[in-house]
C-alpha atoms as a PDB file:
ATOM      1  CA  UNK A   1      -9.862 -12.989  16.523  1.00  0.00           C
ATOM      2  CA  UNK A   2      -8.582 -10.930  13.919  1.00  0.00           C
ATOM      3  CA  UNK A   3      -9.675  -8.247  12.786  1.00  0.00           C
ATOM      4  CA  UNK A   4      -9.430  -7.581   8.718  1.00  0.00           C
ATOM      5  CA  UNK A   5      -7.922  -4.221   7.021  1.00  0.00           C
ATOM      6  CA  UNK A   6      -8.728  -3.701   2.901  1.00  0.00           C
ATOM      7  CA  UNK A   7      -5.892  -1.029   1.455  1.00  0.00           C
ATOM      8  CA  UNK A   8      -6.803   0.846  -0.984  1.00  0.00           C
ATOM      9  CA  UNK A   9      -4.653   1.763  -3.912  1.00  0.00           C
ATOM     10  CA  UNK A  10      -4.360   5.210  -2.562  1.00  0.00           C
ATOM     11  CA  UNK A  11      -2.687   3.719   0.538  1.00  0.00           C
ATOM     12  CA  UNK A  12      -0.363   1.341  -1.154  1.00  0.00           C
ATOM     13  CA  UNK A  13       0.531   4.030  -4.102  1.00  0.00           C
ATOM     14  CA  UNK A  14       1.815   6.410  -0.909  1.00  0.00           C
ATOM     15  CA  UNK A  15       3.829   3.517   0.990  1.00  0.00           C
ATOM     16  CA  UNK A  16       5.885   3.113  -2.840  1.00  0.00           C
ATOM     17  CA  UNK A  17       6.101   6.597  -4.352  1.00  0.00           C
ATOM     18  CA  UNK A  18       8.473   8.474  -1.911  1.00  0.00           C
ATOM     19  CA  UNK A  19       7.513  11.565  -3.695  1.00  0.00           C
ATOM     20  CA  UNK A  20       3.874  10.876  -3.053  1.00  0.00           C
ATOM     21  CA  UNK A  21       2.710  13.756   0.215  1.00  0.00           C
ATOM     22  CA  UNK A  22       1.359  10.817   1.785  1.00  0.00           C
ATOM     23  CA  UNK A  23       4.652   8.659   1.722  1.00  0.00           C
ATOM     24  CA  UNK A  24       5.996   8.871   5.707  1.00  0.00           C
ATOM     25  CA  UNK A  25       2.441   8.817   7.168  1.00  0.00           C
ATOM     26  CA  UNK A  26       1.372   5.590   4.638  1.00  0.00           C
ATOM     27  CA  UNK A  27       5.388   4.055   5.638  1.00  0.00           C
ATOM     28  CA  UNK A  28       4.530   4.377   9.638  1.00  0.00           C
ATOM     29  CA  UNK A  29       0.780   3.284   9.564  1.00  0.00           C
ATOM     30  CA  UNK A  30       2.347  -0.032   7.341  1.00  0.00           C
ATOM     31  CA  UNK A  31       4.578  -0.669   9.844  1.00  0.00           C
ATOM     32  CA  UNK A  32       2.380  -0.607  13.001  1.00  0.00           C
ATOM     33  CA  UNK A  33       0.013  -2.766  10.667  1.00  0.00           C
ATOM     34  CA  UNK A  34       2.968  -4.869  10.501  1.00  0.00           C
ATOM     35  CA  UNK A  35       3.943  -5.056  13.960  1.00  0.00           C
ATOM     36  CA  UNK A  36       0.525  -6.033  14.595  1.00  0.00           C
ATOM     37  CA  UNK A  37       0.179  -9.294  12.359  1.00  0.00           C
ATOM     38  CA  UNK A  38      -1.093 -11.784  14.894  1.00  0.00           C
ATOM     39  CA  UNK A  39      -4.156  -9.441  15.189  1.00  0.00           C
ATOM     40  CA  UNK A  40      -4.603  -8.484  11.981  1.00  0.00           C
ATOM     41  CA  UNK A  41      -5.301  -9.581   8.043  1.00  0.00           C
ATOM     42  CA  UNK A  42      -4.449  -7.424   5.303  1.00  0.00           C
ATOM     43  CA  UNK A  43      -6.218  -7.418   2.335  1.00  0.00           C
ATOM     44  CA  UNK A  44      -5.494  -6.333  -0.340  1.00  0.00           C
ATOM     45  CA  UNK A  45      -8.182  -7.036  -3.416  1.00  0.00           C
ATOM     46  CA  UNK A  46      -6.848  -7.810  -7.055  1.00  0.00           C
ATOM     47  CA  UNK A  47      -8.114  -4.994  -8.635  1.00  0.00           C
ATOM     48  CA  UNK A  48      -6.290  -2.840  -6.228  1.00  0.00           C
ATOM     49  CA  UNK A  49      -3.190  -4.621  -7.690  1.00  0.00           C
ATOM     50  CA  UNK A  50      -4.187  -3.415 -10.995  1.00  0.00           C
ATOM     51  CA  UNK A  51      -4.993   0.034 -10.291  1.00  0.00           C
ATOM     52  CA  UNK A  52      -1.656   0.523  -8.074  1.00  0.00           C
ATOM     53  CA  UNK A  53       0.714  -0.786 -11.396  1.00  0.00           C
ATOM     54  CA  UNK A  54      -1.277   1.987 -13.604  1.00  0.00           C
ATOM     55  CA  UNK A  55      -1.160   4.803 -10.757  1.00  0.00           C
ATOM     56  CA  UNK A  56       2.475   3.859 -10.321  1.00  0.00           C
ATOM     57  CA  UNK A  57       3.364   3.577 -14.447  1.00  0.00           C
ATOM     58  CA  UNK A  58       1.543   7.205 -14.805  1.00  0.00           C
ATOM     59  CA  UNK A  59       3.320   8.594 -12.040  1.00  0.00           C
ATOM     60  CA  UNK A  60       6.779   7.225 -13.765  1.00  0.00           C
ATOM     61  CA  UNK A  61       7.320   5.115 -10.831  1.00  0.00           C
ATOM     62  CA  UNK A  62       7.915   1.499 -13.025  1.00  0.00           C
ATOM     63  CA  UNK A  63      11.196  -0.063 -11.482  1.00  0.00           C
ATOM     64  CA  UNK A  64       9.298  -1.288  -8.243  1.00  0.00           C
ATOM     65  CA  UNK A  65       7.966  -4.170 -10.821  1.00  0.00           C
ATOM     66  CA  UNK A  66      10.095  -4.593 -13.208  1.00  0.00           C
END
């Protein structure tokens, strides 16, 4: 069975901005999620999408999408 994990746009705003103070913890739990992939499903819901592009664009981190 696996077992379903929803990210927040808090969480994915930390694993891009490598100025964020969250960056190397959100990088290290994103890789043991990853590691873990037969177990698990990541979900990530669209309007988590949306909110990570304007978090990012405010921040002045824009090339990740360009």
């Amino acid at each position: 069975m696996k077992h379903c994990i929803i990210e927040d746009t808090s969480f994915i705003v930390a694993t891009i901005d490598s100025n964020d103070s969250f960056h190397a913890d959100a990088v290290n739990t994103f890789r043991e999620l990853i590691s873990r992939k037969s177990r698990i499903k990541i979900v990530i819901p669209p309007l988590a999408i949306y909110e990570t592009i304007i978090a990012l664009t405010r921040k002045g981190v824009s090339h990740w999408f360009r």
